[in-house]
Protein backbone atom coordinates (compact mmCIF):
# COMPACT_ATOMS: atom_id res chain seq x y z
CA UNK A 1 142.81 -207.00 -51.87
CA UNK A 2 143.77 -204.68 -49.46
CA UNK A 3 143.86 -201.18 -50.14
CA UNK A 4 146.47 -198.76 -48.33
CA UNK A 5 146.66 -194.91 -47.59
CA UNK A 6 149.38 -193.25 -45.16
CA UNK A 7 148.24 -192.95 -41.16
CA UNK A 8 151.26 -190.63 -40.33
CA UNK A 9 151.71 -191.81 -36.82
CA UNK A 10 155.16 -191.59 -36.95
CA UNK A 11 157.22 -188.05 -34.91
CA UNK A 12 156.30 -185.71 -37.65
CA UNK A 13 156.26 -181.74 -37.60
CA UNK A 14 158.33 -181.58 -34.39
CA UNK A 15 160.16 -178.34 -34.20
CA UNK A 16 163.40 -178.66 -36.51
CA UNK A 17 166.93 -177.76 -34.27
CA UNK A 18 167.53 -174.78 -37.19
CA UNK A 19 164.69 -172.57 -36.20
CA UNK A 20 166.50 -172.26 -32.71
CA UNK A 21 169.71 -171.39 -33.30
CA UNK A 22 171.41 -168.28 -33.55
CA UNK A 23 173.96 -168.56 -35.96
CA UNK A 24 177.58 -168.56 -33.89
CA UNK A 25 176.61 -169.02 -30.28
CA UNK A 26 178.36 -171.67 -29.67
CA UNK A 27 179.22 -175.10 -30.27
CA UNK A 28 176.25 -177.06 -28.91
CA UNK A 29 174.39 -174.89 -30.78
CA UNK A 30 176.24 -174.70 -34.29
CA UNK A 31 176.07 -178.80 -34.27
CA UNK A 32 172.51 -178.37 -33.68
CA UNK A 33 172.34 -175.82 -36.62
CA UNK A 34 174.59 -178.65 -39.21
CA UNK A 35 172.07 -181.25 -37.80
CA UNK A 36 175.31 -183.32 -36.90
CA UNK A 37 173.71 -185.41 -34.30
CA UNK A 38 176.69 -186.95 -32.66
CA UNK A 39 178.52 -183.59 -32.09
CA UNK A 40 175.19 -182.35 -30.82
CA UNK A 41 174.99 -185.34 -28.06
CA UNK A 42 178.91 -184.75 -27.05
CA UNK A 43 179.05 -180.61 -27.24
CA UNK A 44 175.97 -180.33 -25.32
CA UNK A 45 177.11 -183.03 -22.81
CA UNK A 46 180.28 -180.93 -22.34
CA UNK A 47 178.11 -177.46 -21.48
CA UNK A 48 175.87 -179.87 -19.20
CA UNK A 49 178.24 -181.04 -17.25
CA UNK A 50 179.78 -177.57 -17.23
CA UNK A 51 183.29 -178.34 -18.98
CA UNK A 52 182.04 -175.79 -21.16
CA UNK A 53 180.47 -172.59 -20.04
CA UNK A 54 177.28 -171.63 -21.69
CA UNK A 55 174.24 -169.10 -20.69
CA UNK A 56 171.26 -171.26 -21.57
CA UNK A 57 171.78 -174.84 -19.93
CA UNK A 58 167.68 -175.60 -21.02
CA UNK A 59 168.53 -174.86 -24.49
CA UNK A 60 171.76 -177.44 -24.55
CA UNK A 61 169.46 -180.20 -23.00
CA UNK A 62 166.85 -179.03 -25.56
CA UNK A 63 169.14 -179.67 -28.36
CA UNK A 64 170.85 -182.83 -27.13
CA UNK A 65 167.23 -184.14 -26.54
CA UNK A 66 166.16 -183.54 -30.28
CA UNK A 67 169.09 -185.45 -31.08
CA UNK A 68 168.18 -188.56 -29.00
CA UNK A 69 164.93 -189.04 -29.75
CA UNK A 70 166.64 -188.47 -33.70
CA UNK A 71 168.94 -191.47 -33.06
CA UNK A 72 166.42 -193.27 -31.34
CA UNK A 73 167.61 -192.89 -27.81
CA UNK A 74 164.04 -191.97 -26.23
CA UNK A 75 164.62 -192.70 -22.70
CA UNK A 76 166.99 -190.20 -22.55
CA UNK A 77 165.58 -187.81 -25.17
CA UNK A 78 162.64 -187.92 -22.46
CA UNK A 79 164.94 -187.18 -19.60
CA UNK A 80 166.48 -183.93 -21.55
CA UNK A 81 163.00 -182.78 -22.58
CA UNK A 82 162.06 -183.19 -18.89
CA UNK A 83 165.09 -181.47 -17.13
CA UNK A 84 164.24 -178.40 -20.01
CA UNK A 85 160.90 -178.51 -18.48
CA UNK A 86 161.59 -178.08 -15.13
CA UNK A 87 164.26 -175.27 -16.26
CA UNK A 88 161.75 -173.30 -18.33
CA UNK A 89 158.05 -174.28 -17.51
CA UNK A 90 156.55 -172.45 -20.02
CA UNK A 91 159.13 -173.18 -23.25
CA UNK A 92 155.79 -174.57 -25.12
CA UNK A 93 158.46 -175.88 -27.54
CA UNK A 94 159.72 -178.68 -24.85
CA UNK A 95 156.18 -180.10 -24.27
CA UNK A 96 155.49 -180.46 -27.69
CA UNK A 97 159.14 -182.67 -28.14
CA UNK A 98 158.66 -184.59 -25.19
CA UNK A 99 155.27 -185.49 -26.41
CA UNK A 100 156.54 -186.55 -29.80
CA UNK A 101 158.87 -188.81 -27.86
CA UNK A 102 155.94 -190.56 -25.95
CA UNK A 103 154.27 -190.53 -29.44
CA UNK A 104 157.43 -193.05 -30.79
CA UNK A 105 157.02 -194.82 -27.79
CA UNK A 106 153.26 -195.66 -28.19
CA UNK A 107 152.11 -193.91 -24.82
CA UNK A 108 149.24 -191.84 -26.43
CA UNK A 109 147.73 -190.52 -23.35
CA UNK A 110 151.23 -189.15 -22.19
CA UNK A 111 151.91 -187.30 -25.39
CA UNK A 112 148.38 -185.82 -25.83
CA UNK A 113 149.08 -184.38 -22.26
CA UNK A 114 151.85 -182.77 -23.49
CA UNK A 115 150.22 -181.81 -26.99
CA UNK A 116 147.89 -179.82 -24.55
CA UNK A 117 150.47 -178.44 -23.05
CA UNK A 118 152.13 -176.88 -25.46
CA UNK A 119 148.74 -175.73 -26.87
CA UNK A 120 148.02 -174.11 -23.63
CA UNK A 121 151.09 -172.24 -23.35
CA UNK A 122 151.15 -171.17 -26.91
CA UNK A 123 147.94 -171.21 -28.50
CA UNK A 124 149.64 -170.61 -31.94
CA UNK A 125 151.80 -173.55 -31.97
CA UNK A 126 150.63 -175.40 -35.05
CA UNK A 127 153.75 -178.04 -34.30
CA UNK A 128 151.48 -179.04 -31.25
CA UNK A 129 148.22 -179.12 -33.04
CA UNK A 130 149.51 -180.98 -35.88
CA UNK A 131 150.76 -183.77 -33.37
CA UNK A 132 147.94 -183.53 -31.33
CA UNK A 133 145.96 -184.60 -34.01
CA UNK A 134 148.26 -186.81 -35.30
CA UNK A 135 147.63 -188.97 -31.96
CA UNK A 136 143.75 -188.55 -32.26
CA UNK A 137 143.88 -189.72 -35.33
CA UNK A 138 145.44 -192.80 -34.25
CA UNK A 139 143.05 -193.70 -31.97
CA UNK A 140 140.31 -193.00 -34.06
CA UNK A 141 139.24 -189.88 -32.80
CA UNK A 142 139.23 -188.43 -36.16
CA UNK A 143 136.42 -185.90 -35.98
CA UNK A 144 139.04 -184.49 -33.10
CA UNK A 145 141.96 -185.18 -35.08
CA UNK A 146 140.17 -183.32 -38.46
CA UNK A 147 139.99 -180.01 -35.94
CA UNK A 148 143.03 -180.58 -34.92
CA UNK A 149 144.82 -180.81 -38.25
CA UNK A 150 142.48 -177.62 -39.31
CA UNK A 151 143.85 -175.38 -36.80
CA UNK A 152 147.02 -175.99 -37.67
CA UNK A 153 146.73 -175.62 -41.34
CA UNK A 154 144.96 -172.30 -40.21
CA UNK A 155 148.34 -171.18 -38.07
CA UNK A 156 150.41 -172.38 -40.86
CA UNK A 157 148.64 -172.54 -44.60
CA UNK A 158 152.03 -173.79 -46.10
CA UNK A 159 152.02 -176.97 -44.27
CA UNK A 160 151.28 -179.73 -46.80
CA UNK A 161 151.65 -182.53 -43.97
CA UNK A 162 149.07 -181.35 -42.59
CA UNK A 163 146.66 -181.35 -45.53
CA UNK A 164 147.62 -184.80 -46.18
CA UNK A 165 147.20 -185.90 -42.72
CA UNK A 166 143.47 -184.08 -42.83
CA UNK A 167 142.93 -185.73 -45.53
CA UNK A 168 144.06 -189.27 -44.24
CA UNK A 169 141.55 -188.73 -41.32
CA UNK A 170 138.41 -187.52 -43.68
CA UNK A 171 139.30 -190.48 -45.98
CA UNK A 172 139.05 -192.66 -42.40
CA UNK A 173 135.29 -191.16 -42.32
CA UNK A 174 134.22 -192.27 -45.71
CA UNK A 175 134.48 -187.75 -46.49
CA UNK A 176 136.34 -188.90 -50.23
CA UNK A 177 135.46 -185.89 -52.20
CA UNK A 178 136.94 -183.71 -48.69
CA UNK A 179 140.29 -186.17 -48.62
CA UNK A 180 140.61 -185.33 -52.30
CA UNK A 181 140.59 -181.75 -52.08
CA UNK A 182 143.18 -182.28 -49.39
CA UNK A 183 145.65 -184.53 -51.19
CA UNK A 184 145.41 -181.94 -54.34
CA UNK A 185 146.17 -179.10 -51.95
CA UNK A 186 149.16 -181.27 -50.36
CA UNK A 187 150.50 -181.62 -53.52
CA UNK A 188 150.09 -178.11 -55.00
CA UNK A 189 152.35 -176.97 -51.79
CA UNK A 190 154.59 -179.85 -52.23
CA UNK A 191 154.42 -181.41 -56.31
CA UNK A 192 156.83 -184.89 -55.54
CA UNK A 193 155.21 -185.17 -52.33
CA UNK A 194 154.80 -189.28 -52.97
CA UNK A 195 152.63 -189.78 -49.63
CA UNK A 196 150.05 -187.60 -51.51
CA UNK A 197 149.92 -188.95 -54.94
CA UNK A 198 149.94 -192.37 -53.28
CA UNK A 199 146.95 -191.18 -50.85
CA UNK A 200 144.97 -189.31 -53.13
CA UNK A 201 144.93 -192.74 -55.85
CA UNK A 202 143.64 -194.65 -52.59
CA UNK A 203 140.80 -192.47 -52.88
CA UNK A 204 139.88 -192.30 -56.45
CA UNK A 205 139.84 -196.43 -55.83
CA UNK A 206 137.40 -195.60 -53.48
CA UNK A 207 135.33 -193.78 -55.88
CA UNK A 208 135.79 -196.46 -58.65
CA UNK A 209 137.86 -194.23 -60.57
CA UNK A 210 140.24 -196.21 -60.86
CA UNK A 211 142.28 -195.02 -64.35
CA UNK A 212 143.00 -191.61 -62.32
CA UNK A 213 144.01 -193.75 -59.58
CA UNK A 214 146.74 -195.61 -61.27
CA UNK A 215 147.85 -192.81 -62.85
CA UNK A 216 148.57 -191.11 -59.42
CA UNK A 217 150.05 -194.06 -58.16
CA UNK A 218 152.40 -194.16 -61.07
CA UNK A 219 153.69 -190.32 -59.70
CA UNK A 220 153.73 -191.49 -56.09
CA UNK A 221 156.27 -194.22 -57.61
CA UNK A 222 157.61 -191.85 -60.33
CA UNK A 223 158.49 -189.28 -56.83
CA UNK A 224 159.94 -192.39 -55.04
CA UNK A 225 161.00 -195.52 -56.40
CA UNK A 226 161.49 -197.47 -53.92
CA UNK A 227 158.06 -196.52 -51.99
CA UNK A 228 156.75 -200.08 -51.47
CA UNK A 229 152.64 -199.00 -50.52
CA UNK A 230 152.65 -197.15 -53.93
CA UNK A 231 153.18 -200.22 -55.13
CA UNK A 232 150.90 -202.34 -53.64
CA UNK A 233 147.78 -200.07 -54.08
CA UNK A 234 148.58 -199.49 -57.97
CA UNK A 235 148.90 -203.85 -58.09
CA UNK A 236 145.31 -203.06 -56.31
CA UNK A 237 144.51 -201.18 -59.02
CA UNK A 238 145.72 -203.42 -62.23
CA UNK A 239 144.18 -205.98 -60.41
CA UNK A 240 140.73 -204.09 -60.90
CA UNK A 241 141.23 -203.62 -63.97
CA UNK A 242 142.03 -207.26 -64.77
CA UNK A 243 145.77 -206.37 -65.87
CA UNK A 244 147.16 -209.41 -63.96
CA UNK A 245 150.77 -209.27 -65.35
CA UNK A 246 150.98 -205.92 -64.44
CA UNK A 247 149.83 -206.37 -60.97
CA UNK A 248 151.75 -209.42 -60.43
CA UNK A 249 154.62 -207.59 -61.21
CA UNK A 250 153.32 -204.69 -58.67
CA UNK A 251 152.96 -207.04 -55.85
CA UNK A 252 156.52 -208.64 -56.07
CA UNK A 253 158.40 -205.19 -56.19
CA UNK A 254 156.20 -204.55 -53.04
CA UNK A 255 157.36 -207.23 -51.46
CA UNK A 256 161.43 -206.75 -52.78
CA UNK A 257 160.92 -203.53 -51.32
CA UNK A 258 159.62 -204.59 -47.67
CA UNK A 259 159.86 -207.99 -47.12
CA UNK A 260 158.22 -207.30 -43.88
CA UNK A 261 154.97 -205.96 -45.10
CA UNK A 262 151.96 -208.19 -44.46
CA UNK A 263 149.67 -206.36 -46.69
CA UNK A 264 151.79 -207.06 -49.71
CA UNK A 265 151.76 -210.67 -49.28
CA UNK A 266 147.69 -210.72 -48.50
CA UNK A 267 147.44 -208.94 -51.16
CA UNK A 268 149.51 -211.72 -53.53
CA UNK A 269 147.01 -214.05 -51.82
CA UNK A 270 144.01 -212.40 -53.39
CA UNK A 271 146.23 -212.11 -56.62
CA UNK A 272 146.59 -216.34 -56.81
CA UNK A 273 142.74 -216.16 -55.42
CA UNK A 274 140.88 -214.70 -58.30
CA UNK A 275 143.68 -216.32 -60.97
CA UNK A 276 142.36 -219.61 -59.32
CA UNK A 277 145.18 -220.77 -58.02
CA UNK A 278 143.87 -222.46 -54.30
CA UNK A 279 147.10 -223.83 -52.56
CA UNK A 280 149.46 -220.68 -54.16
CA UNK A 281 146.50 -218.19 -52.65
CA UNK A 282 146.89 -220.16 -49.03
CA UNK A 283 150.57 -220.36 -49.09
CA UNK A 284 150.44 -215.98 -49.55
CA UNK A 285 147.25 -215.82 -46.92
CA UNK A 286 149.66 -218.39 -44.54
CA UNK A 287 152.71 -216.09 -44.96
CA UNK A 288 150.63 -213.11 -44.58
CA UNK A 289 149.03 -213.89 -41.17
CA UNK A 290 152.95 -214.77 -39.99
CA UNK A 291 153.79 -211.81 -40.92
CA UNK A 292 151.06 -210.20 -38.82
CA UNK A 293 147.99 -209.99 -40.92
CA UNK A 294 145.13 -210.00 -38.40
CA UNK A 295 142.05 -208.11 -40.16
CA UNK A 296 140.01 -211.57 -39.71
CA UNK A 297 136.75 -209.79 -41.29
CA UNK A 298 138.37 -208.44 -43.43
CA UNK A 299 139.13 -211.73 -44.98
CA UNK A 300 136.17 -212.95 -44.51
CA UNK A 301 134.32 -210.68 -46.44
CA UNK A 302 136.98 -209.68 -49.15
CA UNK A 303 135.61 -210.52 -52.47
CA UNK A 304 138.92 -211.34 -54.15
CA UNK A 305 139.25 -214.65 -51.40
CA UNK A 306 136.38 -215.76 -52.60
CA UNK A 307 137.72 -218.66 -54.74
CA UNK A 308 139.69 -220.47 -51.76
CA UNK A 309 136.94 -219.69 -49.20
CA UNK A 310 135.69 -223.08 -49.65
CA UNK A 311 138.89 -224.79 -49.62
CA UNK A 312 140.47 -226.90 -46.59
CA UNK A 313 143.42 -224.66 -46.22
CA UNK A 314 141.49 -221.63 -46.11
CA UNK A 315 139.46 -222.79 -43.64
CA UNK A 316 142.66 -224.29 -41.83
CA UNK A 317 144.38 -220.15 -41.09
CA UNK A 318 141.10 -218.89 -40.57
CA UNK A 319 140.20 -221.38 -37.70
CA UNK A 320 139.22 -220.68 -34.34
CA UNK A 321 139.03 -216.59 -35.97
């Protein structure tokens, strides 16, 4: 089977539009504040391209670059985050958006520049140390990426993201007893935070305990219904516990939720694996690997395969790997 806990490498703790607006200023600024982000993009256009007067041109861009990269416009979220850059060299604030940008984009080393950046013009910026780590983390730099995610909590203690995210990288380093402690703090700060139920059970499994695991599963699902992974780990779970049915039943409400998931379907090839089931478990491990399953030793050595490792169509998908 194959066992999931949240990487967040996703644009996370970037600086929300709110905490920079002054209630009333002006109409850029009070879209920002309603988080309306098409009024944002066309009231800030109008002050950029001076239709509209306003005092602070950097902060318009600013705005109408939050609400880019929101919409998914990064190429010009990037430009706006650049052109407040060279307005205000020092706004800490900009480096740490623009990075998040490169972070969507998948250009690491651009966005830890900027991480350090920010950190260097504001030492305190916990937004910039949580991302930081966030991309350290991601490429598996996670004794960096545990600092990282430390300093932050230290500048802000309230942050349950960043517990979980600490925890997701001590969990990464085989530190279960450390993740733990960090999942329970993530959800005393946050108590339907799904991400940390759903974590935290992935590391009970870990420890074999797998009752306490299921039952946090069952809140990660119980916060969010239609959160697919919670799914799949607690069909992991039943699975252990030879509740078949039950895990059957796991694994297809995975897959309802996220057809796209190629865990969910490896994992209903292990499912038809240890029921016995040969040329069901090969038709799951085929769709798997087109849906982009790739962790070839991971197969190889995965216990619940271990019924169809001998067959022909086994051997077939794992050719050549």
């Amino acid at each position: 089977m194959n066992l999931r806990f949240i990487a967040l490498i996703a644009v996370i703790g970037f600086l929300s539009m709110t905490s920079l607006v002054s209630a009333g200023v002006d109409r850029c600024a009070q879209s920002a504040e309603l988080g309306k982000t098409d009024d944002i993009i066309v009231e800030c256009t109008r002050q950029i391209k001076g239709e509209v007067k306003t005092e602070n041109i950097a902060r318009s861009y600013l705005f109408r670059g939050l609400a880019y990269q929101i919409t998914g416009r990064l190429d010009e979220a990037l430009s706006d985050f650049t052109e407040v850059i060279k307005l205000t060299p020092k706004d800490d604030r900009a480096y740490n958006d623009r990075g998040n940008t490169y972070l969507i984009k998948g250009r690491l080393d651009q966005a830890i520049a900027d991480f350090n950046e920010a950190i260097r013009l504001n030492p305190k910026n916990a937004h910039a140390y949580f991302n930081r780590g966030t991309v350290r983390q991601a490429l598996g730099r996670t004794d960096h990426a545990v600092a990282d995610f430390s300093r932050a909590i230290e500048l802000d203690p309230a942050n349950a993201r960043a517990y979980l995210s600490r925890g997701n990288s001590y969990l990464s380093n085989g530190r279960t007893e450390e993740a733990i402690a960090d999942y329970s703090k993530a959800i005393e700060l946050n108590p339907i935070y799904d991400e940390a139920y759903s974590n935290r059970g992935a590391a009970l499994m870990a420890k074999g305990q797998i009752d306490e695991a299921i039952a946090d599963f069952t809140r990660a699902i119980d916060a969010n219904p239609k959160y697919d992974e919670a799914y799949s780990n607690r069909g992991a779970a039943l699975m252990a516990k030879g509740q078949f049915d039950r895990a059957f039943a796991d694994y297809s409400k995975a897959i309802d939720l996220n057809p796209k998931d190629a865990s969910a379907y490896y994992n209903m090839a292990c499912f038809y694996s240890v029921k016995k089931n040969v040329q069901e478990s090969c038709t799951w491990l085929r769709k798997a690997v087109g849906k982009g399953y790739d962790k070839w030793e991971h197969m190889k050595k995965d216990p619940d395969l271990g019924n169809v490792r001998e067959a022909e169509c086994y051997k077939k998908i794992m050719e050549g790997k």
